[in-house]
C-alpha atoms as a PDB file:
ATOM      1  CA  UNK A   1     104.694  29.964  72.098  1.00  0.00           C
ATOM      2  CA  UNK A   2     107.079  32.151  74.211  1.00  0.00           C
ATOM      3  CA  UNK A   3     106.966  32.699  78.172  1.00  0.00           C
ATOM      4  CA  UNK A   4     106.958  36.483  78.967  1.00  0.00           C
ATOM      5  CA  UNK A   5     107.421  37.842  82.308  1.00  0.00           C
ATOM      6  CA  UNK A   6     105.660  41.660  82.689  1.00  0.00           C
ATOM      7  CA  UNK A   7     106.503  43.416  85.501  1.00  0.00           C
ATOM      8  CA  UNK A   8     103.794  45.974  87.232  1.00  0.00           C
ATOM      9  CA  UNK A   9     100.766  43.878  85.784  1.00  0.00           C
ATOM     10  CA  UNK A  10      98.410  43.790  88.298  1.00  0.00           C
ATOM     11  CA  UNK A  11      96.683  46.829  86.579  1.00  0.00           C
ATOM     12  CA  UNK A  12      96.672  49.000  83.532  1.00  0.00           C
ATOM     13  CA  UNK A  13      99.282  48.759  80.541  1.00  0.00           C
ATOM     14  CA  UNK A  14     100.656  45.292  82.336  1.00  0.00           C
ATOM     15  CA  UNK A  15      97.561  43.668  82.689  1.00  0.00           C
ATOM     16  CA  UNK A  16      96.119  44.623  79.041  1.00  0.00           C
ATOM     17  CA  UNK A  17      99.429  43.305  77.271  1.00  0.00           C
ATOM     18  CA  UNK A  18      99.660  40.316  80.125  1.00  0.00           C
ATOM     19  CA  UNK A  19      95.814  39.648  78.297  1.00  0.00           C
ATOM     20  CA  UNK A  20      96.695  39.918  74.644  1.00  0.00           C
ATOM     21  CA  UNK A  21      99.718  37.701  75.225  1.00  0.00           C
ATOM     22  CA  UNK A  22      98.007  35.441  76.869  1.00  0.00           C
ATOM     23  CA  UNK A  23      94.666  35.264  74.291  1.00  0.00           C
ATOM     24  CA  UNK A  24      97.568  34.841  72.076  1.00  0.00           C
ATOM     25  CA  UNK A  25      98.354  31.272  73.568  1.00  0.00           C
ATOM     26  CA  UNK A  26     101.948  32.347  74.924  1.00  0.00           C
ATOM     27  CA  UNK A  27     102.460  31.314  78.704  1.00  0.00           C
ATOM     28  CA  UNK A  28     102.807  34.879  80.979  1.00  0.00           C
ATOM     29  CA  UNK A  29     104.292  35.391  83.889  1.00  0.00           C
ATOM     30  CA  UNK A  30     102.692  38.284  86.531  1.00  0.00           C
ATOM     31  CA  UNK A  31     104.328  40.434  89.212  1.00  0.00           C
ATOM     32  CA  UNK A  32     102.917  42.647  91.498  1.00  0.00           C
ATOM     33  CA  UNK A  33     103.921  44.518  94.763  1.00  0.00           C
ATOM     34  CA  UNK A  34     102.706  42.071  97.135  1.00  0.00           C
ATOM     35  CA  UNK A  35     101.327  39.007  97.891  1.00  0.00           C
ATOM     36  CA  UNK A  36      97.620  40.026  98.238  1.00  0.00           C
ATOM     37  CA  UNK A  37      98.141  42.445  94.673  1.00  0.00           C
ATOM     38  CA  UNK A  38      99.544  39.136  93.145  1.00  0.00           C
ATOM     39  CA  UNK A  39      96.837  37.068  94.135  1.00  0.00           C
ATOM     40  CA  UNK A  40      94.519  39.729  92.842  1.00  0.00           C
ATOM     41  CA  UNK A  41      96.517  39.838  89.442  1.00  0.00           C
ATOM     42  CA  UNK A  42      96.305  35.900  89.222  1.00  0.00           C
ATOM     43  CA  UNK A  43      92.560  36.478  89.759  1.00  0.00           C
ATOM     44  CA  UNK A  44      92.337  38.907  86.865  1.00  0.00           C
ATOM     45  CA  UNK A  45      94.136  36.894  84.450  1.00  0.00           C
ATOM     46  CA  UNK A  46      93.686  33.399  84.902  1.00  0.00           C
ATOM     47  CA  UNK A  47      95.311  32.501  82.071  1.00  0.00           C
ATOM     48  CA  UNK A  48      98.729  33.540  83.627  1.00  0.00           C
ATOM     49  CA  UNK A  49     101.379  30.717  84.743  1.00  0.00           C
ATOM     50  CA  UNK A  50     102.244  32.661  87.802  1.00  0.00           C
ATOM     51  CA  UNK A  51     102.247  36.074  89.424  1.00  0.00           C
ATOM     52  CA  UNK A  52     105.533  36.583  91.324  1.00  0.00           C
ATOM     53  CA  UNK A  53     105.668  40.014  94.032  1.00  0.00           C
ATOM     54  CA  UNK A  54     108.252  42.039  95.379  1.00  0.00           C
ATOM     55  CA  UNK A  55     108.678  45.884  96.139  1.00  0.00           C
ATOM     56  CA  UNK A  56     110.437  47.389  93.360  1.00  0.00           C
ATOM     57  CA  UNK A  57     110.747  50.687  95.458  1.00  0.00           C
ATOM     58  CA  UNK A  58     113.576  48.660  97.222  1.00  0.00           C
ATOM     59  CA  UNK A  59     116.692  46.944  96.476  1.00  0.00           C
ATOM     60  CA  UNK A  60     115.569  43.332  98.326  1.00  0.00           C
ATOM     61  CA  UNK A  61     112.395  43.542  96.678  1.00  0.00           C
ATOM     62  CA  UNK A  62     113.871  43.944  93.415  1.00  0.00           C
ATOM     63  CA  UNK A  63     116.530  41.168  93.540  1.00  0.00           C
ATOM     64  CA  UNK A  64     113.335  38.902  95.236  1.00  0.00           C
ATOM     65  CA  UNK A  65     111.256  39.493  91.852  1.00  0.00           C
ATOM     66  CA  UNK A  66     115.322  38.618  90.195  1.00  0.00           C
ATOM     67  CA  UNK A  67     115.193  35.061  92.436  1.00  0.00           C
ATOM     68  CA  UNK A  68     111.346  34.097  91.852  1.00  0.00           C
ATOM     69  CA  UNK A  69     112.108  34.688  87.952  1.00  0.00           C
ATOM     70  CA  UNK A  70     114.802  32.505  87.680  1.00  0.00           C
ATOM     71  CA  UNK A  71     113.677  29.736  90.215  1.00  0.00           C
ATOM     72  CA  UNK A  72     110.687  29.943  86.999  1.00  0.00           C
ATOM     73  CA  UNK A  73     113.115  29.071  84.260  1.00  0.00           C
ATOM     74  CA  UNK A  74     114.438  31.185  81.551  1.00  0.00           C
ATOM     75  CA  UNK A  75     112.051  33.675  79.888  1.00  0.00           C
ATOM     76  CA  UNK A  76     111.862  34.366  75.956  1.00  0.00           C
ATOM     77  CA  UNK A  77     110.882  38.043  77.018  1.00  0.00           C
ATOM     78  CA  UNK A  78     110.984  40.469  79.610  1.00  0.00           C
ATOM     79  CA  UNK A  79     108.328  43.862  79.884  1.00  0.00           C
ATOM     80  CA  UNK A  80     109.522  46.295  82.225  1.00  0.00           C
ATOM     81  CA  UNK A  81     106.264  48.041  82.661  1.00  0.00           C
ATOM     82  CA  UNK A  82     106.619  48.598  86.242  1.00  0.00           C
ATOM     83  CA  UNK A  83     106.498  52.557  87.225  1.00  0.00           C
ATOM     84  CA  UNK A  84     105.641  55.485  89.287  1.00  0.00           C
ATOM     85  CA  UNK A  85     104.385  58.800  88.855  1.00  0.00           C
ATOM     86  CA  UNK A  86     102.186  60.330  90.826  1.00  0.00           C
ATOM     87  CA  UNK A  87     104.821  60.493  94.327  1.00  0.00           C
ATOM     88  CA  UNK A  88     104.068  64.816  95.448  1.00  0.00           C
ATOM     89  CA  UNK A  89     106.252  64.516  98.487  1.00  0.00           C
ATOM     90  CA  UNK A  90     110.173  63.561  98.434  1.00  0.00           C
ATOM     91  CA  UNK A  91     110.561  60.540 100.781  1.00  0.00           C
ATOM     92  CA  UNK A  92     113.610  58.430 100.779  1.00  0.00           C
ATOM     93  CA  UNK A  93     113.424  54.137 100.942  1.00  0.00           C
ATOM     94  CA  UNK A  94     115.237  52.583 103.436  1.00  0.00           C
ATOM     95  CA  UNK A  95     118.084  52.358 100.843  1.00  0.00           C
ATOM     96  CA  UNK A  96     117.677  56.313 100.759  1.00  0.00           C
ATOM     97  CA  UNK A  97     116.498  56.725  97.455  1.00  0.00           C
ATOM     98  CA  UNK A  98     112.973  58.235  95.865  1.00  0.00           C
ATOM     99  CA  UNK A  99     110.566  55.507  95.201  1.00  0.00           C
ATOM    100  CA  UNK A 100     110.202  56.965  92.004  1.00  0.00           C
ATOM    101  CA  UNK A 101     114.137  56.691  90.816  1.00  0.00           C
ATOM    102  CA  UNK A 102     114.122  53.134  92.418  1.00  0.00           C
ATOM    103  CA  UNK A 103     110.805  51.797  90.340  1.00  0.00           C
ATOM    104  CA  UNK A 104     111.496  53.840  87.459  1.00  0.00           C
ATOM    105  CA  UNK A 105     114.467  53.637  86.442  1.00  0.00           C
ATOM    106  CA  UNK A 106     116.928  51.355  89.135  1.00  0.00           C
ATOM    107  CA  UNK A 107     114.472  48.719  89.137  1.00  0.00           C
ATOM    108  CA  UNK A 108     114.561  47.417  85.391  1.00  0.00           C
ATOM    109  CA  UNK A 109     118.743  47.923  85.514  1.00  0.00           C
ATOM    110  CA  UNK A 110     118.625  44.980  88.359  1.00  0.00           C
ATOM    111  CA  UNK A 111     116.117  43.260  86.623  1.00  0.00           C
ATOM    112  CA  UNK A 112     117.965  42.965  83.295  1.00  0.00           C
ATOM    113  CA  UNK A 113     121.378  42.237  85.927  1.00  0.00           C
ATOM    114  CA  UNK A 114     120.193  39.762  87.321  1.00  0.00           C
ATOM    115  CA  UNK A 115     117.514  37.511  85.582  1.00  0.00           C
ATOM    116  CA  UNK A 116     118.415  35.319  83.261  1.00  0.00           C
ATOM    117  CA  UNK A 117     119.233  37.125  79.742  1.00  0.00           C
ATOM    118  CA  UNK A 118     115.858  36.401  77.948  1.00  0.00           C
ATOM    119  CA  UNK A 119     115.657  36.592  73.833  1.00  0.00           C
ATOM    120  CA  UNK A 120     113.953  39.757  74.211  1.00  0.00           C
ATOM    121  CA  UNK A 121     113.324  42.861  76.414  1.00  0.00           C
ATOM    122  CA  UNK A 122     110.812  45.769  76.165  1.00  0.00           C
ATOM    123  CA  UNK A 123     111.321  49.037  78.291  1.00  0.00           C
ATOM    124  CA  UNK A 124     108.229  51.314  78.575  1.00  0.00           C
ATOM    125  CA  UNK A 125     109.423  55.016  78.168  1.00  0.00           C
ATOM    126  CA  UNK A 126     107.160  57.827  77.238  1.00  0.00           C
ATOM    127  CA  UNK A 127     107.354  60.578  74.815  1.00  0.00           C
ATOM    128  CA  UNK A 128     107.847  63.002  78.420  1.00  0.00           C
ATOM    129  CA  UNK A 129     111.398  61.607  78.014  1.00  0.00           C
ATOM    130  CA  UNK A 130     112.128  64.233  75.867  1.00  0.00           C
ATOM    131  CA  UNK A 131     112.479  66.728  78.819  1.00  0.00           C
ATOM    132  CA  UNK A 132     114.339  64.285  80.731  1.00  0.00           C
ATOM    133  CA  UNK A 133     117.621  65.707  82.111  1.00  0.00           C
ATOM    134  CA  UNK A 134     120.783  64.258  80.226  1.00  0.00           C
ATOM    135  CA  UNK A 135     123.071  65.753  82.838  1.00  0.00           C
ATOM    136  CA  UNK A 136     122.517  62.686  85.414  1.00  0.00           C
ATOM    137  CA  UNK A 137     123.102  64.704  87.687  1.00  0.00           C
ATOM    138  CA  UNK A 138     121.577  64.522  91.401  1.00  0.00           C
ATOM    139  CA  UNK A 139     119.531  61.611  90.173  1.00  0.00           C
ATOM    140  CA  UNK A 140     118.378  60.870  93.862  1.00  0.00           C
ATOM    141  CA  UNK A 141     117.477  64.730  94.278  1.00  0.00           C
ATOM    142  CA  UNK A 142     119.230  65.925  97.375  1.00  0.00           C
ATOM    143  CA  UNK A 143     120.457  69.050  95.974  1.00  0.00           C
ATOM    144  CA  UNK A 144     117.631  70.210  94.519  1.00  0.00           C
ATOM    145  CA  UNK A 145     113.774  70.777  94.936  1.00  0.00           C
ATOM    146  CA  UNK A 146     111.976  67.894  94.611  1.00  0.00           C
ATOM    147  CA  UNK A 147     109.490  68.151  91.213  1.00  0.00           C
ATOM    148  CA  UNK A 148     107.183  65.218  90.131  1.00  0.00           C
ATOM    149  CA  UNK A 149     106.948  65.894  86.668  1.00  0.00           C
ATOM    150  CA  UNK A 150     110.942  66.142  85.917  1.00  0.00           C
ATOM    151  CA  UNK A 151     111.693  63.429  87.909  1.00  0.00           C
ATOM    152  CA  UNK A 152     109.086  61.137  85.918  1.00  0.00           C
ATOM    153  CA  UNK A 153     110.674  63.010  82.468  1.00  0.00           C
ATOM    154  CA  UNK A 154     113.842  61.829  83.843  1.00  0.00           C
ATOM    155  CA  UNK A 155     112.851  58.362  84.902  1.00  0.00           C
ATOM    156  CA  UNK A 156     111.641  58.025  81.285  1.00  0.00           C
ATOM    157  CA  UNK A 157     114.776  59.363  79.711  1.00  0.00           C
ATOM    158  CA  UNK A 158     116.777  56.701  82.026  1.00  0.00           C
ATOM    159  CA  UNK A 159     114.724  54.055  80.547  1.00  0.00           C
ATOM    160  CA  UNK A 160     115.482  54.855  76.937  1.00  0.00           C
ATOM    161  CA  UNK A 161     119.234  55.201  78.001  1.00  0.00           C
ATOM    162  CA  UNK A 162     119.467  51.644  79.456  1.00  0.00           C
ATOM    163  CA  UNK A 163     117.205  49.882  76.318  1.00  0.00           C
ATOM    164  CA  UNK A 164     120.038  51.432  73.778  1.00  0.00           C
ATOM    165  CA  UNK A 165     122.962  50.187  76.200  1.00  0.00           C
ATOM    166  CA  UNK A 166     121.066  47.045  76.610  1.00  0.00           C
ATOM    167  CA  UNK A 167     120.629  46.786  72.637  1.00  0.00           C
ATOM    168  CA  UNK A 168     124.450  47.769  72.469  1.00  0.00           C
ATOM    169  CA  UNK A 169     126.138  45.566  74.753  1.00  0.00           C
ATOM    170  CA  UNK A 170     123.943  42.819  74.111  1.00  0.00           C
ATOM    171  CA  UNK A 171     123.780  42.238  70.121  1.00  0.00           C
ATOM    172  CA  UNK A 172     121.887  38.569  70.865  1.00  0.00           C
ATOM    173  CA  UNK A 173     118.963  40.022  72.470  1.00  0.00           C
ATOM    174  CA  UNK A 174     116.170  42.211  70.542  1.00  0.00           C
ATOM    175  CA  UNK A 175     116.260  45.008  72.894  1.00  0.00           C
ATOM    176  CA  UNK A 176     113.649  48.143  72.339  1.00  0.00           C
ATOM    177  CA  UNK A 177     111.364  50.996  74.111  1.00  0.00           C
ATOM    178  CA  UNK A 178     108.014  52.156  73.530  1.00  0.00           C
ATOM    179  CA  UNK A 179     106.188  54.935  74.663  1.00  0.00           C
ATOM    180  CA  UNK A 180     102.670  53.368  74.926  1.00  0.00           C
ATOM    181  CA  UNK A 181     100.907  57.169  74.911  1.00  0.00           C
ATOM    182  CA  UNK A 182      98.735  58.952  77.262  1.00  0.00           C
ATOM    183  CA  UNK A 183      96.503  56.032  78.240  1.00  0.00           C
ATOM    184  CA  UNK A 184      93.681  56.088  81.093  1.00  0.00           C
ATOM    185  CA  UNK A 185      95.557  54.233  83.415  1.00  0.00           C
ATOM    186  CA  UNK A 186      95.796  54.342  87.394  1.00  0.00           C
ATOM    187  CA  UNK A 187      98.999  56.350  86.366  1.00  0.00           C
ATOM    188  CA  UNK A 188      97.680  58.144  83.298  1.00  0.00           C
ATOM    189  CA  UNK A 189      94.638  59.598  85.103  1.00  0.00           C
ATOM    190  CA  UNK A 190      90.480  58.691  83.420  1.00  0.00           C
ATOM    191  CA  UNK A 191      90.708  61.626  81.136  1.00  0.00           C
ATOM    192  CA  UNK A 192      93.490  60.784  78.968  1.00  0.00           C
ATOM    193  CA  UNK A 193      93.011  60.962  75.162  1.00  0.00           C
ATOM    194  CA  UNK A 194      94.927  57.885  74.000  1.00  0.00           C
ATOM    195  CA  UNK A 195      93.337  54.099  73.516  1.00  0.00           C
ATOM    196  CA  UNK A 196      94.595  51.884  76.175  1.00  0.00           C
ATOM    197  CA  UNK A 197      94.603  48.964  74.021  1.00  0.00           C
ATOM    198  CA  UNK A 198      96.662  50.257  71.300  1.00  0.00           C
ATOM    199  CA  UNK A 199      98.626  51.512  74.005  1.00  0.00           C
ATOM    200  CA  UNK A 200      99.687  47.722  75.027  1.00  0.00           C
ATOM    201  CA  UNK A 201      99.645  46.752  71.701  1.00  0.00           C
ATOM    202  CA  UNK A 202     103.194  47.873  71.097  1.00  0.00           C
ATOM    203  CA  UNK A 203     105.096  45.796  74.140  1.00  0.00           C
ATOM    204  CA  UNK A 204     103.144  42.747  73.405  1.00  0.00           C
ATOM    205  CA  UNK A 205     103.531  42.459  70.013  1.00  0.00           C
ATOM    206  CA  UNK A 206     107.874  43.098  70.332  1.00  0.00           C
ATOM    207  CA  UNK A 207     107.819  40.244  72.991  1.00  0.00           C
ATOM    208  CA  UNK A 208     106.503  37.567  71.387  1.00  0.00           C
ATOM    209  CA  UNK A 209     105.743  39.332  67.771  1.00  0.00           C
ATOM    210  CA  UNK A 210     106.379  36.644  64.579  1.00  0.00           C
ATOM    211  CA  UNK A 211     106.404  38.947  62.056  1.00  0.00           C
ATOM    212  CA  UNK A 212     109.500  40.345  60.307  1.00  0.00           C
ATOM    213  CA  UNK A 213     108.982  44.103  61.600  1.00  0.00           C
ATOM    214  CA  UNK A 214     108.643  43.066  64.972  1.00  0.00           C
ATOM    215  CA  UNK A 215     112.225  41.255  64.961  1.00  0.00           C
ATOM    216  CA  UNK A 216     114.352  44.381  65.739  1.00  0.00           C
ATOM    217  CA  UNK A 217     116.365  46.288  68.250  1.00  0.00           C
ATOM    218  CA  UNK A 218     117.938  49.520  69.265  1.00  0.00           C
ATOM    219  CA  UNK A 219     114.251  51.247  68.900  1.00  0.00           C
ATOM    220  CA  UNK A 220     111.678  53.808  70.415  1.00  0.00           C
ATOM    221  CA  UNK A 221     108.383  52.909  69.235  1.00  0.00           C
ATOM    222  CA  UNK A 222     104.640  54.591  69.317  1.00  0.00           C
ATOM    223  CA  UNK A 223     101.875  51.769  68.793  1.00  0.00           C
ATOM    224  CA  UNK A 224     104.883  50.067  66.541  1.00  0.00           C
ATOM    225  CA  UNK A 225     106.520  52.407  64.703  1.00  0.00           C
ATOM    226  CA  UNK A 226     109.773  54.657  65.221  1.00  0.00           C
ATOM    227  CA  UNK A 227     108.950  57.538  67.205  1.00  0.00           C
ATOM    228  CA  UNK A 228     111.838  60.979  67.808  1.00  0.00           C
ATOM    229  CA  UNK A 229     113.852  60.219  70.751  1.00  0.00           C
ATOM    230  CA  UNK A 230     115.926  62.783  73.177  1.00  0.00           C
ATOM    231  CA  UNK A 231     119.149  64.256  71.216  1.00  0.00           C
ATOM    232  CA  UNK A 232     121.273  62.510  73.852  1.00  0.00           C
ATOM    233  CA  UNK A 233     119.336  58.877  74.371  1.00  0.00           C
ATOM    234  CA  UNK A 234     121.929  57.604  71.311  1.00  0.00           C
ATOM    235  CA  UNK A 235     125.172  58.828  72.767  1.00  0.00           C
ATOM    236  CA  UNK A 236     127.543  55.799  74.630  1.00  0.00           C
ATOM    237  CA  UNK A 237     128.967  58.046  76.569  1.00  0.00           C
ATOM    238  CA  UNK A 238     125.655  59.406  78.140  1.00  0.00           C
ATOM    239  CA  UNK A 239     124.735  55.772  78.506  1.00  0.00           C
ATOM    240  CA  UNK A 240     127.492  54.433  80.214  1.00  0.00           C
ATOM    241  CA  UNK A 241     127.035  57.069  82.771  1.00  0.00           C
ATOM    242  CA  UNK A 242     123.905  55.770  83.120  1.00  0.00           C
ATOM    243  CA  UNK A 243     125.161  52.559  83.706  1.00  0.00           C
ATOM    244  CA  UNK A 244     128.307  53.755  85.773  1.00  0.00           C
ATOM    245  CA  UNK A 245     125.362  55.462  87.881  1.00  0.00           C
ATOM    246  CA  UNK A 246     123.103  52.743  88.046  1.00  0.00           C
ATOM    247  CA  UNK A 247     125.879  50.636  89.665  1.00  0.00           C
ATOM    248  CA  UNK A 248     126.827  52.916  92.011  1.00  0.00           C
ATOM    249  CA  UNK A 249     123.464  53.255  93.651  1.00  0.00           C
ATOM    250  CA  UNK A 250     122.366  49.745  93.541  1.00  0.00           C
ATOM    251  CA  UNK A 251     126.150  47.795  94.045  1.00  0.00           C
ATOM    252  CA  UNK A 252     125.019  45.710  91.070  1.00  0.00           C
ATOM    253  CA  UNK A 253     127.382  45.870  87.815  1.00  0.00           C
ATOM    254  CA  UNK A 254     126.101  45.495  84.505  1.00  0.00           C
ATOM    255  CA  UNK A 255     127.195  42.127  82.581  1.00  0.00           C
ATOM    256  CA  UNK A 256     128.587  43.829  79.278  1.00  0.00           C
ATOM    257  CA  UNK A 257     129.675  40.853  77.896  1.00  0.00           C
ATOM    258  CA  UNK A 258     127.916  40.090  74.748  1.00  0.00           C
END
């Protein structure tokens, strides 16, 4: 049985696939913001080995979730479910960046960084990472007016961009993204159209999936199969200005070596 570690499961998509995995017999690992949300996440799914916390708006909190993973042992997988959306008002973090940028999209570039390179990593994108902006440009939105619903469409492009680095520089691991739909999540709102369990089925089953299909890397997948990606989410050079931007705004470099 493998040992996943799901970040942003004390709710929704996290929690559902943290479930599965777990009914599944594989040992899961929670995370939530805080203490009293990881407590409440144990509660929920009791099954779980652990549920570590940390602030994944900010830089500490994100390398604290890095330390408390690895103190844990290596993982066989890694879901970075973790994410924002709904932030209608531009305020900076103490490391003066939006929350959403830093939960979004910084967040799971530290994560993969700095824990422990695990077999396998899942990225959740969405199919609004088609209208993300390819430019990079301005990522942290000082020169321009702040609007929820690019930045998220960005956020989501970034995450596509770092899975095919990630699959690129890292040929070893099984590296993909999935756009779980428009599920009635916290995030997702009560009136979406789009089955929240199917909509976890996809993460779960590339982290600890058996079967041949599931044994692949490089891809975007809807409830687990290839799904059209942004013209530019293929091109190197877009994602190693990801990358190059990624390092610059965190001071963390990416470990290219294979």
């Amino acid at each position: 049985m493998a040992r996943i570690l799901i970040t942003g499961s004390a709710d929704g998509l996290g929690q559902l696939a943290a479930c599965q995995l777990a009914q599944q017999g594989h040992q899961v690992v929670l995370h939530a913001r805080s203490p009293e949300r990881a407590h409440e996440a144990q509660a929920a799914v009791p099954q779980a080995e652990a549920a570590l916390h940390g602030d994944l708006s900010t830089l500490a909190g994100m390398q604290q979730v890095a330390e408390q993973a690895n103190q844990r042992g290596r993982f066989d997988a890694v879901i970075h479910n973790a994410g924002l959306y709904q932030v209608h008002r531009l305020e900076l973090t103490a490391d003066g960046l939006p929350p959403l940028l830093a939960v979004n999209s910084l967040a799971p570039y530290v994560l993969t960084c700095l824990i422990e390179r695990p077999a396998r990593l899942v990225y959740l994108s969405s199919s609004m990472h088609r209208q993300g902006d390819a430019s990079l440009q301005d990522l942290t939105w000082q020169q321009r007016p702040w609007n929820i619903t690019q930045a998220y469409c960005d956020s989501k492009l970034h995450d596509l961009l770092l899975a095919n680095a990630v699959a690129r520089h890292w040929p070893a691991v099984l590296v993909n993204a999935v756009d779980p739909g428009w599920v009635p999540t916290k995030m997702g709102g009560a009136g979406a159209p789009d089955n929240l369990a199917e909509g976890a089925r996809t993460q779960a089953w590339l982290a600890a999936g058996d079967d041949p299909a599931a044994h692949l890397t490089g891809q975007y997948l809807h409830h687990q199969l290839p799904s059209a990606v942004h013209p530019h989410a293929a091109d190197p050079a877009v994602q190693a200005r990801f990358l190059a931007e990624c390092a610059r705004l965190t001071g963390i470099s990416f470990p290219a070596t294979s």
